[in-house]
Protein backbone atom coordinates (compact mmCIF):
# COMPACT_ATOMS: atom_id res chain seq x y z
CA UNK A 1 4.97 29.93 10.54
CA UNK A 2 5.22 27.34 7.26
CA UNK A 3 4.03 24.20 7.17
CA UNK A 4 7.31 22.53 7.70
CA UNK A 5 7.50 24.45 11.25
CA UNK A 6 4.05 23.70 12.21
CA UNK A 7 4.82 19.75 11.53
CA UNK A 8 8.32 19.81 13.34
CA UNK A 9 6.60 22.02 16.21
CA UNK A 10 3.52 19.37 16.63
CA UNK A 11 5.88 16.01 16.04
CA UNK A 12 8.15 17.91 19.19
CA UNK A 13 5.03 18.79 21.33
CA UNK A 14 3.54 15.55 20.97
CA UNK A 15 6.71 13.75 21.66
CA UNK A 16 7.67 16.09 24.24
CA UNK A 17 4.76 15.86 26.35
CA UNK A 18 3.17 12.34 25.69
CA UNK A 19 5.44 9.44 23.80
CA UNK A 20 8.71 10.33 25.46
CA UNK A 21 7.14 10.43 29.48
CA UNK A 22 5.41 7.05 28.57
CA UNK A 23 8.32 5.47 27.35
CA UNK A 24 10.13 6.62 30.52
CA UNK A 25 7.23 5.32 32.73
CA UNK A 26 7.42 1.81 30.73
CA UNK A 27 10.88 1.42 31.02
CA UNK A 28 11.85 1.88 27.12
CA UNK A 29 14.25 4.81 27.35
CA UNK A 30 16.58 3.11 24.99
CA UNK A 31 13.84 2.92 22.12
CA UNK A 32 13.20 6.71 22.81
CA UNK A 33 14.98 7.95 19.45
CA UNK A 34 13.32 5.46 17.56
CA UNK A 35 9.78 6.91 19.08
CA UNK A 36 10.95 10.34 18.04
CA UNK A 37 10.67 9.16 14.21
CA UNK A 38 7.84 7.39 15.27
CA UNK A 39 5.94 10.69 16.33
CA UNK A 40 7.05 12.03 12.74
CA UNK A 41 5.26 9.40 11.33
CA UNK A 42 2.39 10.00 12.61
CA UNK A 43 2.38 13.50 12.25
CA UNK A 44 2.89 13.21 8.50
CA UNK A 45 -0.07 10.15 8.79
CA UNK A 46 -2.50 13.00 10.15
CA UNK A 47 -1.29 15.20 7.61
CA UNK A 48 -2.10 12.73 4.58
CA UNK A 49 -5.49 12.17 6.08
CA UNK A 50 -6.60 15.77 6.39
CA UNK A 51 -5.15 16.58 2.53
CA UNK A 52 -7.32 13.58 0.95
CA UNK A 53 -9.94 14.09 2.56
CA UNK A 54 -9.87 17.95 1.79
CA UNK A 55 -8.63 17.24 -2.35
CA UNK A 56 -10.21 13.56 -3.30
CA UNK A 57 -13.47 14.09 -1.81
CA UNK A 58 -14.55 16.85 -3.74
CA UNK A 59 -13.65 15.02 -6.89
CA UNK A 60 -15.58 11.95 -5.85
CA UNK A 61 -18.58 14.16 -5.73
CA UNK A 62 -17.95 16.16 -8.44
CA UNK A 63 -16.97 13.72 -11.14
CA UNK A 64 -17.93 10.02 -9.58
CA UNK A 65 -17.44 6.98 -11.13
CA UNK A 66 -20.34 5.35 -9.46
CA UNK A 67 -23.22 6.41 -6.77
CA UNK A 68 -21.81 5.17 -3.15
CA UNK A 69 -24.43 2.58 -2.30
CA UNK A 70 -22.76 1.42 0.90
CA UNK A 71 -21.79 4.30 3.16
CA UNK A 72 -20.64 1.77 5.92
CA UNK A 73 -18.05 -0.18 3.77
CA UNK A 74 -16.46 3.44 3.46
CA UNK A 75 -16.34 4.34 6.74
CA UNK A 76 -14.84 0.67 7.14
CA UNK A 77 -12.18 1.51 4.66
CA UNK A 78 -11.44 4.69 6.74
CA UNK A 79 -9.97 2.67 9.76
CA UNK A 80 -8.19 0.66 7.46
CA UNK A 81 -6.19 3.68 6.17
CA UNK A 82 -6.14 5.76 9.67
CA UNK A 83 -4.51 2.47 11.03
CA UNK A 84 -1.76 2.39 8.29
CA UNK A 85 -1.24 5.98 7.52
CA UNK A 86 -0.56 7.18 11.11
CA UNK A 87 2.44 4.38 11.22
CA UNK A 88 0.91 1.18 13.06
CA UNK A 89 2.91 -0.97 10.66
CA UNK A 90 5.23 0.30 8.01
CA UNK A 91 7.78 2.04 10.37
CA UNK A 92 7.34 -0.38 13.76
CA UNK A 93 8.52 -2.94 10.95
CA UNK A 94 11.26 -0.61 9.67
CA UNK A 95 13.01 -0.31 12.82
CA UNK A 96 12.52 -3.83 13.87
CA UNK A 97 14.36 -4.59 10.69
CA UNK A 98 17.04 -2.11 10.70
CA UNK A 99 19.29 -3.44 13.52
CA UNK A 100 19.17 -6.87 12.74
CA UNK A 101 20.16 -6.35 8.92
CA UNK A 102 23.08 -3.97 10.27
CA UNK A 103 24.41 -7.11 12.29
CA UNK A 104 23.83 -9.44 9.46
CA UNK A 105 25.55 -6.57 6.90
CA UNK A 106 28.35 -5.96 9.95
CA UNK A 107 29.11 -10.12 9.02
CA UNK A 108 28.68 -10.09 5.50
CA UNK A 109 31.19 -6.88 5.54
CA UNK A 110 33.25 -9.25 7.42
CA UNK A 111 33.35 -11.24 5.06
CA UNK A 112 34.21 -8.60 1.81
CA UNK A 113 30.48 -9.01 0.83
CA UNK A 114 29.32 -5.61 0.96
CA UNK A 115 25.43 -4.71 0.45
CA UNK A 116 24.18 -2.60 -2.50
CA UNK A 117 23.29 1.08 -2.02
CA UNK A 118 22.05 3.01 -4.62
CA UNK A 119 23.74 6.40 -4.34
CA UNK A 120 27.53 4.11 -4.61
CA UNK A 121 26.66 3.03 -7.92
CA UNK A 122 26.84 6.27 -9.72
CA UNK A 123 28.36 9.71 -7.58
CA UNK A 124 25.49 12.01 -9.55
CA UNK A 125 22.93 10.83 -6.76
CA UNK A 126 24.86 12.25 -4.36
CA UNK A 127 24.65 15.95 -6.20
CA UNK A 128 21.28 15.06 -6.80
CA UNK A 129 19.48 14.27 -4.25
CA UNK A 130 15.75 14.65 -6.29
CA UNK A 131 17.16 11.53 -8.59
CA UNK A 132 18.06 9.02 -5.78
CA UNK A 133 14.85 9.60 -4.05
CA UNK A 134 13.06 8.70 -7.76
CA UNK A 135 15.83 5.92 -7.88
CA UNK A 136 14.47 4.56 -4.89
CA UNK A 137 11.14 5.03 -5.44
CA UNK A 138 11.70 3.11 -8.94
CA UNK A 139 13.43 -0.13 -7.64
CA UNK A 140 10.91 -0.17 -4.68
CA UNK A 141 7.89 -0.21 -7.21
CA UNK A 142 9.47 -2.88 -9.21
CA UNK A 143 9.70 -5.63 -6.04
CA UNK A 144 6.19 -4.17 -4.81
CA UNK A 145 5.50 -4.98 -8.53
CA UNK A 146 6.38 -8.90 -7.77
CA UNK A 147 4.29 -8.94 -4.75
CA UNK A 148 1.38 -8.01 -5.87
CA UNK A 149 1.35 -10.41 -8.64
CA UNK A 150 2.45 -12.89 -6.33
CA UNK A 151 -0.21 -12.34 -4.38
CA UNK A 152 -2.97 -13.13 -7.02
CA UNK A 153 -0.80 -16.25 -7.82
CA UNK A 154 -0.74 -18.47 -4.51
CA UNK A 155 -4.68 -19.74 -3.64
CA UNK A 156 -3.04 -19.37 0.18
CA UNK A 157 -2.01 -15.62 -0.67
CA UNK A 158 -5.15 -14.66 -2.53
CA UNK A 159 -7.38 -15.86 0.06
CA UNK A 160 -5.68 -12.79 2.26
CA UNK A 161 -5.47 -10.54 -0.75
CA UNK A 162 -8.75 -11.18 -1.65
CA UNK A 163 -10.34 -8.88 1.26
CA UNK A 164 -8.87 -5.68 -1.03
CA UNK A 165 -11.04 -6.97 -4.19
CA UNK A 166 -13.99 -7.37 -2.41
CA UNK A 167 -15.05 -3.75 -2.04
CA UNK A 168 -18.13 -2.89 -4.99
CA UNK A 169 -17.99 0.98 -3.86
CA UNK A 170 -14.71 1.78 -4.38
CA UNK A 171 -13.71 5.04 -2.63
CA UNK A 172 -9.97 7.32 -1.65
CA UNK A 173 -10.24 4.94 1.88
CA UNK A 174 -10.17 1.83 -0.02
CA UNK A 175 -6.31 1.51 -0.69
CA UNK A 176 -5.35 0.31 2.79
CA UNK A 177 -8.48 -2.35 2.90
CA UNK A 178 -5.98 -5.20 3.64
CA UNK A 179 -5.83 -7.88 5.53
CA UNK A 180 -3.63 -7.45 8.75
CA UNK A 181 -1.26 -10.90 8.05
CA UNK A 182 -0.62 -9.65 4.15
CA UNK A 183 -0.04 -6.06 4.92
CA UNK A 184 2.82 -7.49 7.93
CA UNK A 185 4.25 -9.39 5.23
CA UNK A 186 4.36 -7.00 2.46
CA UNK A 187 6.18 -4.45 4.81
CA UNK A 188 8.90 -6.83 5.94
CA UNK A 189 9.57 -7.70 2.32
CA UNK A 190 9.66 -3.86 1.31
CA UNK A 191 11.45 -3.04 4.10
CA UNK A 192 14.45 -5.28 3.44
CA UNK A 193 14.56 -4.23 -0.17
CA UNK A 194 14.55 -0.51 1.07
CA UNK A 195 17.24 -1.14 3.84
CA UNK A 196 19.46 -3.04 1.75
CA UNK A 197 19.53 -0.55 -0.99
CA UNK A 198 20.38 2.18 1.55
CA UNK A 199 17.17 3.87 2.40
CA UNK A 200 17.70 6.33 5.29
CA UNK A 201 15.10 5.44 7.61
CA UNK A 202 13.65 9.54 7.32
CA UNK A 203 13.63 8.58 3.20
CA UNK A 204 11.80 5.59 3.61
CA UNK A 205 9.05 7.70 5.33
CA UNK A 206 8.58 10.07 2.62
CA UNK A 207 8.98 6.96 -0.26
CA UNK A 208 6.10 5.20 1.60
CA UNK A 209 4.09 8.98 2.39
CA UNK A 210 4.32 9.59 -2.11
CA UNK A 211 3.70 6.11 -2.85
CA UNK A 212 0.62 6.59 -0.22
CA UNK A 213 -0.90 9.54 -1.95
CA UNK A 214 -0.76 8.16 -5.02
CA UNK A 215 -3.14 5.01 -4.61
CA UNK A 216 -4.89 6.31 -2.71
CA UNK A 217 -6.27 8.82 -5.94
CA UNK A 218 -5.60 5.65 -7.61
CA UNK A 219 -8.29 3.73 -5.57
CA UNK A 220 -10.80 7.20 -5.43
CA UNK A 221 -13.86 6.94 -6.96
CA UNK A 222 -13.02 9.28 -9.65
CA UNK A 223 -13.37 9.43 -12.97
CA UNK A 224 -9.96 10.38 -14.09
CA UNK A 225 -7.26 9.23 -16.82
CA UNK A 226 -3.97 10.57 -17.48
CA UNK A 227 -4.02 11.04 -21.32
CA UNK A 228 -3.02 8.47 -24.19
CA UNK A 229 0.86 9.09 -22.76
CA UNK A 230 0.55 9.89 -18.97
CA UNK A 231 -1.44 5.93 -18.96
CA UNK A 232 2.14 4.46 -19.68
CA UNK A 233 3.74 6.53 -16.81
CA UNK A 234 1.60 6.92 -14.10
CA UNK A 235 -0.96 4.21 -12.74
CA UNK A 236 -4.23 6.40 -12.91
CA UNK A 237 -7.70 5.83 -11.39
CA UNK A 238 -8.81 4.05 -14.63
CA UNK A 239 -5.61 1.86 -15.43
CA UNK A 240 -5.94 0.59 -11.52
CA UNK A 241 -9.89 0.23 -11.32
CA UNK A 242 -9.15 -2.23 -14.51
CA UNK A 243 -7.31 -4.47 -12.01
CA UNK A 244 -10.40 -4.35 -9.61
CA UNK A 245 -12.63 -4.81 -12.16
CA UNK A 246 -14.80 -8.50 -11.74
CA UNK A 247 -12.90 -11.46 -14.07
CA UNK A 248 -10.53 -9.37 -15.58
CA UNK A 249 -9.19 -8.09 -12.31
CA UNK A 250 -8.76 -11.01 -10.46
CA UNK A 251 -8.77 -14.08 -13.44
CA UNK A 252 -6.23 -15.06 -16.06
CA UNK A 253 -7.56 -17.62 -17.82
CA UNK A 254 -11.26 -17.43 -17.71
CA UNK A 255 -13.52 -17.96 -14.77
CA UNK A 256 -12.76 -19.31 -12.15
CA UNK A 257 -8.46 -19.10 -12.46
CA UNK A 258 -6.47 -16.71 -10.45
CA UNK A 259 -4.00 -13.73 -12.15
CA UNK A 260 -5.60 -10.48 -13.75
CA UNK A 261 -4.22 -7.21 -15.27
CA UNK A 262 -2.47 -4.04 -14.41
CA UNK A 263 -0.48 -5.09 -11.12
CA UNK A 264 1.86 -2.52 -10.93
CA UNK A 265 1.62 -0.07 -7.92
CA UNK A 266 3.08 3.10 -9.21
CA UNK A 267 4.49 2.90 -13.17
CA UNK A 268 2.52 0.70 -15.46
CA UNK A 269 6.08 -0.01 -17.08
CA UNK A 270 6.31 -3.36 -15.15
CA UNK A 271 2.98 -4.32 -16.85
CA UNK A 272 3.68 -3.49 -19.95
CA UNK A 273 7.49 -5.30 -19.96
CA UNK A 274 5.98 -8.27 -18.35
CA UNK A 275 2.92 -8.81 -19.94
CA UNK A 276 -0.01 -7.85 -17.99
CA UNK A 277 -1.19 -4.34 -18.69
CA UNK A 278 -4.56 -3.80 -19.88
CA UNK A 279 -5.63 -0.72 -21.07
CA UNK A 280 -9.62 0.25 -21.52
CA UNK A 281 -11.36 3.54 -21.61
CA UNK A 282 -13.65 2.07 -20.13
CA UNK A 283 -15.09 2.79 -15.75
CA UNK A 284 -16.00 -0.89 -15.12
CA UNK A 285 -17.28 -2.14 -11.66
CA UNK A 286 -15.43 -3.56 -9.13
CA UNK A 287 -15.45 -6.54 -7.40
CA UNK A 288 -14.58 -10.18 -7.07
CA UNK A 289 -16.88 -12.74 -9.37
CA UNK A 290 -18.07 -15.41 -6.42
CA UNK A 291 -19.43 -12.09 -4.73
CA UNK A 292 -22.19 -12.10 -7.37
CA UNK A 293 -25.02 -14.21 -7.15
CA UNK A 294 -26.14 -17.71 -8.60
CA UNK A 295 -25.31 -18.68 -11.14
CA UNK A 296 -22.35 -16.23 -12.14
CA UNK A 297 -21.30 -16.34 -8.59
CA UNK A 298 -22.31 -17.53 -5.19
CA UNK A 299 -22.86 -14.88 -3.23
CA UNK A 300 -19.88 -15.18 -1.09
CA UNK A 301 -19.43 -13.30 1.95
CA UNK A 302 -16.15 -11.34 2.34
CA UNK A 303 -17.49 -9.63 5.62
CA UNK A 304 -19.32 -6.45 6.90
CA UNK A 305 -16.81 -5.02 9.61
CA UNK A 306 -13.39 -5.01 10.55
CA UNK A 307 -13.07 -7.86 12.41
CA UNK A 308 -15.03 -10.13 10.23
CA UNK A 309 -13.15 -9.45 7.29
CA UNK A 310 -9.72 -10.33 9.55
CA UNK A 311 -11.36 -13.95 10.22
CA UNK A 312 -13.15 -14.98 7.19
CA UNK A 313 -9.84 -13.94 5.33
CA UNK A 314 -7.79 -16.50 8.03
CA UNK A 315 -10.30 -19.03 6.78
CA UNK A 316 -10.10 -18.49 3.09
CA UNK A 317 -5.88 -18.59 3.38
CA UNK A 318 -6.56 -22.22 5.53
CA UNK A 319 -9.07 -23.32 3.14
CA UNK A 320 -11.26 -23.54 5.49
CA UNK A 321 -13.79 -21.27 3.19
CA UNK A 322 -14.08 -23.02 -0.52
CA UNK A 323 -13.85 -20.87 -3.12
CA UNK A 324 -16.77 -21.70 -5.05
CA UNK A 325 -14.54 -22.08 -9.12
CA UNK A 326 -17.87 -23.76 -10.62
């Protein structure tokens, strides 16, 4: 038996026996094929899990960038990423999405507005199938491009965002250290752009599962580059931990503003054409400059656990938690 079997085997058994009685039981039978991809999801979640864990941890012991001096904030960053990568957000909001943008396209059709889809504007992708799925993955990186620099624009916005910066000890968990309220509204937004450019919803799993792996080595605490070329293709471990580094991470203009470097999520492309890549050879620390003490910083507290990082991050978007720009 291959892998492939072994997944479709477990996503059937698991739906088989558990999801699909439940649903029964709760009176959902008409959401049952959207629980099937569901299960899927979460198979391929479990899957991601065991494969970093088994290929980036290794590396972070074999070649780190810096000694782990916080063991806790790790095992915090775990739940972070178990919570995301077995589905809890990205595909609930998916198939919320998808029937009420097939109404609204259903009008606009209507209408003789049709919406754009990838594979219509040249027939190749359809003999190709390897080409639309970079496509895709392309025009998805260039609006998740957008949001992230959006998000170290707005003070509002940042104050969520914020809770991502905050971790010194950088590690493969630390990707999916998000606040709950940003990570809701970055997966709407992506998952209109991926349903109006005519992502399948099985595609839009594997898009999200590559994009996935990738930060995650991107966010490992690893020291690895790609190479004087493979810098400008490929966001690496170095060209991302540039973006968490403290001021030039998080700051534009000095100390104390909000922007920084290297925002791109995937290809550093969209830095470079817009104007914020930054390229060092150098492994610099991480962090956010108030999270240092007086008198660089003030020693703010982004929160120990889960749950405290949720609510001080509510109170920084309200502004009901200064940021301390002296």
């Amino acid at each position: 038996m291959n892998v492939s079997d072994l997944l479709t085997n477990s996503q059937a058994w698991i739906f088989e026996t558990m999801v699909q009685p439940a649903m029964f039981f709760l009176g959902l039978g008409e959401f049952v094929e959207d629980a099937f991809e569901g299960v899927e999801w979460f198979v391929l979640g479990v899957l991601q899990l065991i494969v970093l864990y088994l290929v980036l941890r290794p590396l972070e012991a074999w070649i780190p960038v810096h000694t782990i001096t916080d063991r806790r904030a790790r095992w915090n960053d775990f739940i972070y990423t178990a919570l995301h990568r077995l589905g809890a957000f990205s595909i609930a909001v998916f198939f919320i999405l998808d029937p009420v943008l097939d109404h609204i396209t259903a009008l606009l059709h209507l209408q003789g507005v049709n919406p754009l889809h990838l594979e219509h504007l040249w027939p190749g992708f359809l003999q190709y199938p390897a080409l639309l799925f970079l496509a895709y993955l392309v025009v998805l990186d260039f609006f998740d491009y957008w949001y992230h620099r959006a998000e170290h624009h707005f003070n509002w916005w940042w104050g969520l965002h914020s809770l991502h910066h905050s971790q010194r000890n950088m590690n493969l968990w630390s990707d999916n250290r998000n606040h709950l309220l940003d990570d809701f509204i970055r997966d709407i937004y992506m998952g209109v752009i991926a349903i109006v450019i005519g992502v399948e919803p099985r595609q839009y799993v594997m898009l999200v599962m590559a994009s996935q792996m990738l930060q995650s080595l991107q966010h490992a605490n690893v020291r690895i580059h790609f190479g004087k070329i493979g810098e400008y293709l490929l966001v690496s471990p170095r060209f991302h931990r540039l973006h968490h580094a403290i001021g030039l991470g998080h700051e534009s203009e000095g100390k104390g503003t909000l922007g920084g470097h290297n925002f791109a999520v995937l290809f550093p492309v969209w830095d470079v054409l817009f104007g914020t890549a930054l390229f060092q050879k150098e492994f610099v620390v991480t962090g956010i400059r108030d999270q240092l003490p007086a008198p660089e910083g003030s020693a703010r507290n982004y929160g120990q656990g889960f749950w405290s990082q949720q609510y001080l991050g509510i109170k920084r978007m309200l502004g009901l938690e200064k940021e301390n720009h002296s």
